[in-house]
N, C-alpha and C. Protein backbone atom coordinates (compact mmCIF):
# COMPACT_ATOMS: atom_id res chain seq x y z
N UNK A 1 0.99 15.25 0.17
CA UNK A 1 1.79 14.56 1.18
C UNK A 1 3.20 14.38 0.66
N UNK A 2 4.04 14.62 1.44
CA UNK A 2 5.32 14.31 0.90
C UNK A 2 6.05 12.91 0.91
N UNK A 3 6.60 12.22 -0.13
CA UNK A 3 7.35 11.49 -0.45
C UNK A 3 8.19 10.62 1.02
N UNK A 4 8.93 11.49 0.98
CA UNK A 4 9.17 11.21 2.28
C UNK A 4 9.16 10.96 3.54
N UNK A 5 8.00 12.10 3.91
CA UNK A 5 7.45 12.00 5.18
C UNK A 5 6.51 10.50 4.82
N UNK A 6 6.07 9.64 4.05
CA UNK A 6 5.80 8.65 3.98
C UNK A 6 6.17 7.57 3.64
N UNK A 7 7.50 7.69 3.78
CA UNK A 7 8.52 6.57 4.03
C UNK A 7 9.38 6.61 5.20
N UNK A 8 8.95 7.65 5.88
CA UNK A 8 9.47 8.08 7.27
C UNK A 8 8.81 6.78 8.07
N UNK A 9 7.91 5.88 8.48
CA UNK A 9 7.03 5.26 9.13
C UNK A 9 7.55 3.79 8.64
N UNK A 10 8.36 3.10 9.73
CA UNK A 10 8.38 1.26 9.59
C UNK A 10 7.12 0.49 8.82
N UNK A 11 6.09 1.14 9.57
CA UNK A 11 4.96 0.58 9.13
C UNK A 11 4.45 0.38 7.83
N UNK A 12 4.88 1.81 7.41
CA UNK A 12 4.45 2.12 5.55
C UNK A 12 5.25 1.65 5.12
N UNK A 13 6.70 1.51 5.36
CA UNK A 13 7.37 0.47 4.71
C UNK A 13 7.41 -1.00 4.52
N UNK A 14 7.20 -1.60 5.56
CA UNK A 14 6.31 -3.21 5.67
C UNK A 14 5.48 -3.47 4.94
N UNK A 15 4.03 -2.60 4.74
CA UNK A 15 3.25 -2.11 3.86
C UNK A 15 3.36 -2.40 2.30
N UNK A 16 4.18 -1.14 1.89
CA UNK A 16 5.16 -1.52 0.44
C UNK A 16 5.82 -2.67 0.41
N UNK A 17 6.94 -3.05 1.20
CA UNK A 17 7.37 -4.44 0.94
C UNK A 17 6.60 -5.95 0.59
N UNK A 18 5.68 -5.55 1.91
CA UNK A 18 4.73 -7.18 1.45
C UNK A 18 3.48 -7.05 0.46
N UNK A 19 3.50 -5.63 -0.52
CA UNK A 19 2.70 -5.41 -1.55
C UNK A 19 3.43 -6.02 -2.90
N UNK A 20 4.89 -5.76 -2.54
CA UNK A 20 5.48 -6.23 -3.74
C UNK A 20 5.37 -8.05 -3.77
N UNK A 21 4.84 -8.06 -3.13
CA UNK A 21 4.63 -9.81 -3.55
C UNK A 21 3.83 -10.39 -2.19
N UNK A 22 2.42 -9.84 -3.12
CA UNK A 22 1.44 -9.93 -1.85
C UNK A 22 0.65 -11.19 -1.68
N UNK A 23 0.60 -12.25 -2.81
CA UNK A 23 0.82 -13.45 -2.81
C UNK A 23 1.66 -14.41 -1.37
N UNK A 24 2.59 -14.06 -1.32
CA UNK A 24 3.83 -14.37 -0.36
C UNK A 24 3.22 -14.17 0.82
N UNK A 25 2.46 -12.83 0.90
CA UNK A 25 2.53 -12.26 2.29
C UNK A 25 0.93 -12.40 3.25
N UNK A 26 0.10 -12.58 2.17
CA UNK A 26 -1.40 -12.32 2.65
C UNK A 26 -1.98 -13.87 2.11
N UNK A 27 -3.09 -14.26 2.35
CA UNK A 27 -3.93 -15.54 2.08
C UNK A 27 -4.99 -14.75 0.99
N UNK A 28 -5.38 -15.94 0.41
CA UNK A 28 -6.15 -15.91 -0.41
C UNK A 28 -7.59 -15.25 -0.15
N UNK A 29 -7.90 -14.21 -1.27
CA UNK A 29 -9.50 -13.49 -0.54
C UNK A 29 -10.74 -13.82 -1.21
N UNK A 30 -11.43 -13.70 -0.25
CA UNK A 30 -13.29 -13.87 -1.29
C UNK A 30 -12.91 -13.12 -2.86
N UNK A 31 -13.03 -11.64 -2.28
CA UNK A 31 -13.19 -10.97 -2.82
C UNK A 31 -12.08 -10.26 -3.24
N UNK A 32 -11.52 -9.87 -4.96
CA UNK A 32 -11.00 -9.16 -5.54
C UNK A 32 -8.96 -10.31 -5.87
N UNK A 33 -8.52 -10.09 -6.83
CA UNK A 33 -7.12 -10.83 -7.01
C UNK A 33 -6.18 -10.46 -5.67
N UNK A 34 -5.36 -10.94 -5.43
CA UNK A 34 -4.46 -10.49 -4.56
C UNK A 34 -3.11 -9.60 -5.40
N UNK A 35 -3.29 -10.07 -6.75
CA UNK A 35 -1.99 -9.16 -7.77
C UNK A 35 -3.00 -7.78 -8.16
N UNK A 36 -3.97 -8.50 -9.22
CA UNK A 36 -4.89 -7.42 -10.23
C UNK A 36 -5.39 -6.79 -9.34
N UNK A 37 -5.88 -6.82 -8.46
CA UNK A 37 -7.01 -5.79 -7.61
C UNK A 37 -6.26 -5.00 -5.67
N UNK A 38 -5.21 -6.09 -5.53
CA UNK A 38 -4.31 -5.54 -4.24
C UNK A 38 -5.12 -6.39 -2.93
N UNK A 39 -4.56 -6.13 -2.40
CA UNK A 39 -4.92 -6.69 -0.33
C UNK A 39 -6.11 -5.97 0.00
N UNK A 40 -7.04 -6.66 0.57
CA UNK A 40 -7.74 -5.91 1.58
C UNK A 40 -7.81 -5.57 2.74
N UNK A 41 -7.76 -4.47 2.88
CA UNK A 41 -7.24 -3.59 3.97
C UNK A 41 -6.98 -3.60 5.46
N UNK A 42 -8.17 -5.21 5.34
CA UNK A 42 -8.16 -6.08 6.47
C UNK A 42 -7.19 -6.50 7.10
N UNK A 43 -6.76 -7.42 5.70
CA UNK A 43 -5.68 -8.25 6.11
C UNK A 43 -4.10 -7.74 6.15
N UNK A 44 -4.50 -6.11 6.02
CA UNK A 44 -3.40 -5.51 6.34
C UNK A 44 -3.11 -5.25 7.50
N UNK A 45 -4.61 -4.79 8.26
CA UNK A 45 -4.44 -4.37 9.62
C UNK A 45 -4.24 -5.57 10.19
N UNK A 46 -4.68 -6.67 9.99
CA UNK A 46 -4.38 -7.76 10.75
C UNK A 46 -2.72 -8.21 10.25
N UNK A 47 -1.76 -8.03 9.57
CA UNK A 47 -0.73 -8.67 9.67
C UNK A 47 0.23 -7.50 10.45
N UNK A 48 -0.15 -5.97 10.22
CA UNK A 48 0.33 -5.09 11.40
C UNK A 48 0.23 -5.31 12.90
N UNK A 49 -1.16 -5.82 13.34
CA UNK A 49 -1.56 -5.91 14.29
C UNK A 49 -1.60 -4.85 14.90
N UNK A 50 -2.47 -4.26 14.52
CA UNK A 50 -3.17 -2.75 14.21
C UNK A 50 -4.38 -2.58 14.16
N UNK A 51 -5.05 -1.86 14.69
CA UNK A 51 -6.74 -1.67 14.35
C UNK A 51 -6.95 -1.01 12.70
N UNK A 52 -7.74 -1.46 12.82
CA UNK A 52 -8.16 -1.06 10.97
C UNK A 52 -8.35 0.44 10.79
N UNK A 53 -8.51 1.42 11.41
CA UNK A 53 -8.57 2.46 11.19
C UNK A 53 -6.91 3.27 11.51
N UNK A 54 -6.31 2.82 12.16
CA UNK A 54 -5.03 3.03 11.74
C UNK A 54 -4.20 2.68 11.06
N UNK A 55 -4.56 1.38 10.49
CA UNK A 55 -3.93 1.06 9.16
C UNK A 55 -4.68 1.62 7.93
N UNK A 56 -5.68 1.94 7.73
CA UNK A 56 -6.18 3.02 6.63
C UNK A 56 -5.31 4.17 6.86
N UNK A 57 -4.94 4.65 7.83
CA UNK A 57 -4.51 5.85 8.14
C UNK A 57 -3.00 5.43 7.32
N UNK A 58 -2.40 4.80 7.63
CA UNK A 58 -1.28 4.47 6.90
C UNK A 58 -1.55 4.36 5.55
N UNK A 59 -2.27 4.00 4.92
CA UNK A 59 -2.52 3.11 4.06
C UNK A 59 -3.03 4.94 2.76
N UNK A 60 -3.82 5.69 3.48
CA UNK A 60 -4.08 7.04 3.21
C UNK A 60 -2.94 7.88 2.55
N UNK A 61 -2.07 7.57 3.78
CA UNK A 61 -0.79 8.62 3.62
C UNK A 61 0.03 8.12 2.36
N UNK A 62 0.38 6.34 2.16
CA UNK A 62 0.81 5.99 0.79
C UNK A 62 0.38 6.97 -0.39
N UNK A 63 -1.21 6.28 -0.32
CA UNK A 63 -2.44 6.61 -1.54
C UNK A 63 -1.80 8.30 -1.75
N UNK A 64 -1.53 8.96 -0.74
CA UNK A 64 -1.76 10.52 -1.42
C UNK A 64 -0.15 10.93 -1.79
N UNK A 65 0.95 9.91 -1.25
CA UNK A 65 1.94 10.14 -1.73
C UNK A 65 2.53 9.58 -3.35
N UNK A 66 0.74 8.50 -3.93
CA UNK A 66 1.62 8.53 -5.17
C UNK A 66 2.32 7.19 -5.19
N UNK A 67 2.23 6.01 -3.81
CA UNK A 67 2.88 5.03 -3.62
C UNK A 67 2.08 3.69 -3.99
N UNK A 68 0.79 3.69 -3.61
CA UNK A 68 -0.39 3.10 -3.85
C UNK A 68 -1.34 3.51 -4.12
N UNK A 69 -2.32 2.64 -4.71
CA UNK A 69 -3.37 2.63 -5.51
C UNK A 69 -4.42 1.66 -4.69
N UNK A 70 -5.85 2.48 -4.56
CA UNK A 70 -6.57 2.39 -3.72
C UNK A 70 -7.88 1.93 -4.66
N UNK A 71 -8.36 0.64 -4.43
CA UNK A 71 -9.89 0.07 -5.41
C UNK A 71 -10.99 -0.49 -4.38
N UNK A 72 -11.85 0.09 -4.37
CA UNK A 72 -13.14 -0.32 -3.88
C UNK A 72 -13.65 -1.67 -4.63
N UNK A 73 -13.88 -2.68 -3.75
CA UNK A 73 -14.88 -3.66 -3.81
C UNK A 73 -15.91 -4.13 -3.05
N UNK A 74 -17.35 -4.05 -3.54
CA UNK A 74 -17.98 -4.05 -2.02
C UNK A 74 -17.69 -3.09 -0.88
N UNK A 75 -17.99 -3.39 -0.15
CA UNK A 75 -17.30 -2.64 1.44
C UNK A 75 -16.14 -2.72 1.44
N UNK A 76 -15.27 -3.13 1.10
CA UNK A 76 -13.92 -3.06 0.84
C UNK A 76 -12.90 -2.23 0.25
N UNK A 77 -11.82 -1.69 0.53
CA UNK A 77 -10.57 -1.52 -0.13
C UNK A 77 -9.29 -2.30 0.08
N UNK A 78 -9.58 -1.96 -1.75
CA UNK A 78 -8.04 -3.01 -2.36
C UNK A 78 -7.04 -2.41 -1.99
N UNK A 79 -5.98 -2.82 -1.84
CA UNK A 79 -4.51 -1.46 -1.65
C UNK A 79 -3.26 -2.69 -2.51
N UNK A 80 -2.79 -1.78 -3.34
CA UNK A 80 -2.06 -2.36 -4.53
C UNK A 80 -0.69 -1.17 -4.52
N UNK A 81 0.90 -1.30 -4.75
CA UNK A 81 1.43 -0.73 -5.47
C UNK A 81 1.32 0.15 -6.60
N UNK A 82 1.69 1.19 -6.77
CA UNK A 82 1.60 1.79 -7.92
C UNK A 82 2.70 2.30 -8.84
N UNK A 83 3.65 0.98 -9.24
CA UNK A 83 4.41 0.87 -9.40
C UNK A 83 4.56 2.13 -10.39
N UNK A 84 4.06 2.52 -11.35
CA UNK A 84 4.17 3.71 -12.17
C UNK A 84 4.55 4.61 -11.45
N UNK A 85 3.74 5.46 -10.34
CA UNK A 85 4.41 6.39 -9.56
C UNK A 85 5.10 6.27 -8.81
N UNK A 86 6.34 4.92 -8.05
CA UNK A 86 7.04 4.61 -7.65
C UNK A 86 8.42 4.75 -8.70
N UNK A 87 8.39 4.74 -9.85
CA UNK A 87 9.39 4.48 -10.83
C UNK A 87 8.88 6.45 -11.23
N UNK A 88 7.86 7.13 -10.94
CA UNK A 88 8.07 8.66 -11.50
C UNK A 88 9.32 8.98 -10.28
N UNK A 89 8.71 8.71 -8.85
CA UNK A 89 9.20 9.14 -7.85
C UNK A 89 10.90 9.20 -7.44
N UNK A 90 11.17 7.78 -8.25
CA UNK A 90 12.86 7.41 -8.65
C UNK A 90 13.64 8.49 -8.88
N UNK A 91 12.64 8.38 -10.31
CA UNK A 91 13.24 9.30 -11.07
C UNK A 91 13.69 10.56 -10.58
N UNK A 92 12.37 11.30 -10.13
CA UNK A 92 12.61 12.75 -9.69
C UNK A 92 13.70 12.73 -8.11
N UNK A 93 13.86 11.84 -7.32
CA UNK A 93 14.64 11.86 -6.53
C UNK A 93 16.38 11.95 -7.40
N UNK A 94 16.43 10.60 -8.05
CA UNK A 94 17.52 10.61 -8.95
C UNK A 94 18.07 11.93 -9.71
N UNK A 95 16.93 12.85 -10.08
CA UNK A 95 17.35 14.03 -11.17
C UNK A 95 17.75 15.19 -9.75
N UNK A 96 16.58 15.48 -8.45
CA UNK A 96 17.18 16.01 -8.37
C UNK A 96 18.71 16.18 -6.41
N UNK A 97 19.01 15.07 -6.92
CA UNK A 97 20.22 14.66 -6.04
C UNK A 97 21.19 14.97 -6.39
């Protein structure tokens, strides 16, 4: 998936933003940290106001661009930043601009 074409979408960007301080943005869960383990996927689709299978769909297109990091708990997925490949991705934009 390309970089871009997944930052092309308001949505995926909202996404990333309220990951970076998902504390701030989401309530507290049963299951898994809201820093160490990421949001559940739930309460993603619910702050989009979005059905849950289109916010996976979003949430997909991050994961394969390299933006987030995707953890199973239970029936659940975590969705977390991946700040490592956000800071590769810099880079390679930076080198080749």
């Amino acid at each position: 998936m390309d970089v871009l074409s997944a930052l092309a979408s308001e949505r995926r960007l909202l996404i990333l933003g309220w990951l970076r301080d998902p504390v701030a943005h989401f309530p507290s869960q049963v299951d898994g940290d809201l820093v160490e383990d990421g949001v559940c996927s739930v309460f993603i689709a619910t702050k989009l106001g979005i059905t849950q299978p289109s916010a996976t769909g979003h949430l997909k297109i991050l994961e394969r661009a390299g933006l987030i990091q995707g953890k199973r708990i239970k029936q659940w997925v975590f969705y977390r930043r991946d700040e490592e490949g956000i800071a590769e991705i810099k880079r390679v934009l930076d080198t080749e601009l």
